[in-house]
Protein backbone atom coordinates (compact mmCIF):
# COMPACT_ATOMS: atom_id res chain seq x y z
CA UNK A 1 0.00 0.00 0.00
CA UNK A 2 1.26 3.47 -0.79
CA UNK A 3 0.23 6.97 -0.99
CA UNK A 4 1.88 8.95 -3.96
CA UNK A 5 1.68 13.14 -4.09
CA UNK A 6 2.81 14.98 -6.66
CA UNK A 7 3.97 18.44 -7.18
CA UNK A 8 6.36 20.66 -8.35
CA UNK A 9 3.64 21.73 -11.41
CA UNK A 10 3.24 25.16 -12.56
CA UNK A 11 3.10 27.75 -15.27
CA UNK A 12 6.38 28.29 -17.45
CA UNK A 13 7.38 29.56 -20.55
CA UNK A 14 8.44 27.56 -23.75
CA UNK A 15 12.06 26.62 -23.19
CA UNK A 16 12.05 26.73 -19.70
CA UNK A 17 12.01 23.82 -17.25
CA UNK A 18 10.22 22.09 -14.27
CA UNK A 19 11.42 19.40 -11.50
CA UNK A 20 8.62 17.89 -10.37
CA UNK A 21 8.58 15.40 -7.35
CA UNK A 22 6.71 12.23 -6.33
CA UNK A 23 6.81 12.13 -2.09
CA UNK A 24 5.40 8.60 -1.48
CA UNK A 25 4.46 7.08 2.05
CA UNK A 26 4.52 3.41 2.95
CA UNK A 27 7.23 1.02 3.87
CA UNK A 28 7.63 -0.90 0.94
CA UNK A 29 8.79 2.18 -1.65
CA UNK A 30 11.78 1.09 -2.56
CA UNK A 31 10.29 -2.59 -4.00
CA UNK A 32 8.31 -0.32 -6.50
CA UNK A 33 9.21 0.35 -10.29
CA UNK A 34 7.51 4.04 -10.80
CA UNK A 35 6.64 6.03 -13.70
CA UNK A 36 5.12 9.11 -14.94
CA UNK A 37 2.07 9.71 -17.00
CA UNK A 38 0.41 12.96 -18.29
CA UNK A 39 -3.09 13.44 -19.36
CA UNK A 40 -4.30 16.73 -21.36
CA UNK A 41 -8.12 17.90 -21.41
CA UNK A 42 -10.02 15.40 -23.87
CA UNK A 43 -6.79 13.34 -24.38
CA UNK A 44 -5.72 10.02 -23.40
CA UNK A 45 -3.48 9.17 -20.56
CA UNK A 46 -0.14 8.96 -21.85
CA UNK A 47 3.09 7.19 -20.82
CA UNK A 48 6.30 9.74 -20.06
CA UNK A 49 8.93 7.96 -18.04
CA UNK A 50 9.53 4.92 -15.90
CA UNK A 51 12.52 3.65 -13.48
CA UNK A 52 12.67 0.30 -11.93
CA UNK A 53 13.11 0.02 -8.31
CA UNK A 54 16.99 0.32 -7.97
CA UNK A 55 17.19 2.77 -10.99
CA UNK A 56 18.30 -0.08 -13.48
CA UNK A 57 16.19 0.41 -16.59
CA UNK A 58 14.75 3.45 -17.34
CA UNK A 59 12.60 4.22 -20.25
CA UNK A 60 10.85 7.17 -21.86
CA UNK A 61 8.33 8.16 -24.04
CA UNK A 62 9.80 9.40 -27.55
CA UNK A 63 8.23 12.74 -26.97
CA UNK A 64 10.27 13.64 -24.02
CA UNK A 65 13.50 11.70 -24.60
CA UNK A 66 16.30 14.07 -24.75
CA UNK A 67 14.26 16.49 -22.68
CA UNK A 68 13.54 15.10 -19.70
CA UNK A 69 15.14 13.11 -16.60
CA UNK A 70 13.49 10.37 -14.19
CA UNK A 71 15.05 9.71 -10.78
CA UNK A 72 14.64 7.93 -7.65
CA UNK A 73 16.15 8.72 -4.30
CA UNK A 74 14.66 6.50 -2.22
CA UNK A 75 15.86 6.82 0.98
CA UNK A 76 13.59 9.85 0.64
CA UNK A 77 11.03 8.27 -0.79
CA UNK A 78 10.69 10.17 -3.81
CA UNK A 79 10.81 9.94 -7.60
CA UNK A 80 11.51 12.65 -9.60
CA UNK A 81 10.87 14.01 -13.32
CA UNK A 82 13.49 17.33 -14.04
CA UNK A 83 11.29 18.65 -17.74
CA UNK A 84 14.13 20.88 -19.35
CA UNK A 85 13.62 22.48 -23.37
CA UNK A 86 9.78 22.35 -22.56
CA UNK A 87 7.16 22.79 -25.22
CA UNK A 88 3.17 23.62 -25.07
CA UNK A 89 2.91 20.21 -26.07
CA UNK A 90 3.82 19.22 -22.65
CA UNK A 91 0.98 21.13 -20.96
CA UNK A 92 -1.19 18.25 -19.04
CA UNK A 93 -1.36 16.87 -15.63
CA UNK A 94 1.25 15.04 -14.82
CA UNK A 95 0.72 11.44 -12.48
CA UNK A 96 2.92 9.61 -10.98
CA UNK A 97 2.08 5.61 -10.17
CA UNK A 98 3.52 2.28 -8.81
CA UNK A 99 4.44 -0.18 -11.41
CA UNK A 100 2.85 -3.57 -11.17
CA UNK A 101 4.51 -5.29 -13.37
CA UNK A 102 4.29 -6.29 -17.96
CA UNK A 103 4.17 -3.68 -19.75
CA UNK A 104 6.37 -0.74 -19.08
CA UNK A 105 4.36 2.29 -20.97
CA UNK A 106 0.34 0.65 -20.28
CA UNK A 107 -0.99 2.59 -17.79
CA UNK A 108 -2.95 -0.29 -16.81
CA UNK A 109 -0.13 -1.85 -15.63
CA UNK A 110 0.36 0.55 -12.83
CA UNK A 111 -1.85 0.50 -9.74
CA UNK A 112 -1.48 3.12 -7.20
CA UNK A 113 -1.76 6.87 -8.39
CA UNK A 114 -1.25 9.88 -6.89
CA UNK A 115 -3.57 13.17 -7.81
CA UNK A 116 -1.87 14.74 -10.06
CA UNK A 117 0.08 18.44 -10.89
CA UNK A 118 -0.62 20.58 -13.58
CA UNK A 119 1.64 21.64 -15.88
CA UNK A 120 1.22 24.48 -17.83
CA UNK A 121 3.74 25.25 -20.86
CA UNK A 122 2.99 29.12 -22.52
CA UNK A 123 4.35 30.20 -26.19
């Protein structure tokens, strides 16, 4: 069982960047995979970044690659997303969620969610 906040969102210009952080509570953390997911009004639910548990794999979504940066630190029990050279296109909310396990970039394959941050990219 864990409880995932997010935040770090906000309003930025074009170009400009974002860190935004995942605080999670519950013992068992660190035995999580994570990953990031945004969702913009009328859109889908789409797949941004994921780390394994110990920071092994990571993998992102073709959008961001180059651009952003998933971390872990968890001995703090966070996971973060730094969102550097950022375009309008990135404007959504952004989710963070546990990983349960098969396919890396399904959002159905991640259970627990936490509320989400907006992000809001201006030209």
């Amino acid at each position: 069982q864990v409880q995932l906040v997010e935040s770090g969102g906000g309003l930025v210009q074009a170009g400009g960047s974002l860190r935004l952080s995942c605080g999670a509570s519950g013992r068992t953390f660190s035995r999580y995979g994570m990953g990031w997911f945004r969702q913009a009004p009328g859109k889908e639910r789409d797949f941004v970044a994921h780390i394994t548990w110990n920071g092994a794999f990571i993998a992102y979504a073709d959008s961001v690659k180059g651009r952003f940066t998933i971390s872990r630190d968890n001995a703090k029990n966070t996971m973060y997303l730094q969102m550097n050279k950022l375009k309008p296109e990135d404007t959504a909310v952004y989710y963070c969620a546990t990983f349960t396990g098969a396919i890396v970039k399904a959002a159905s394959s991640y259970d627990y969610w936490g509320q989400g941050t907006q992000v809001t990219v201006s030209s």
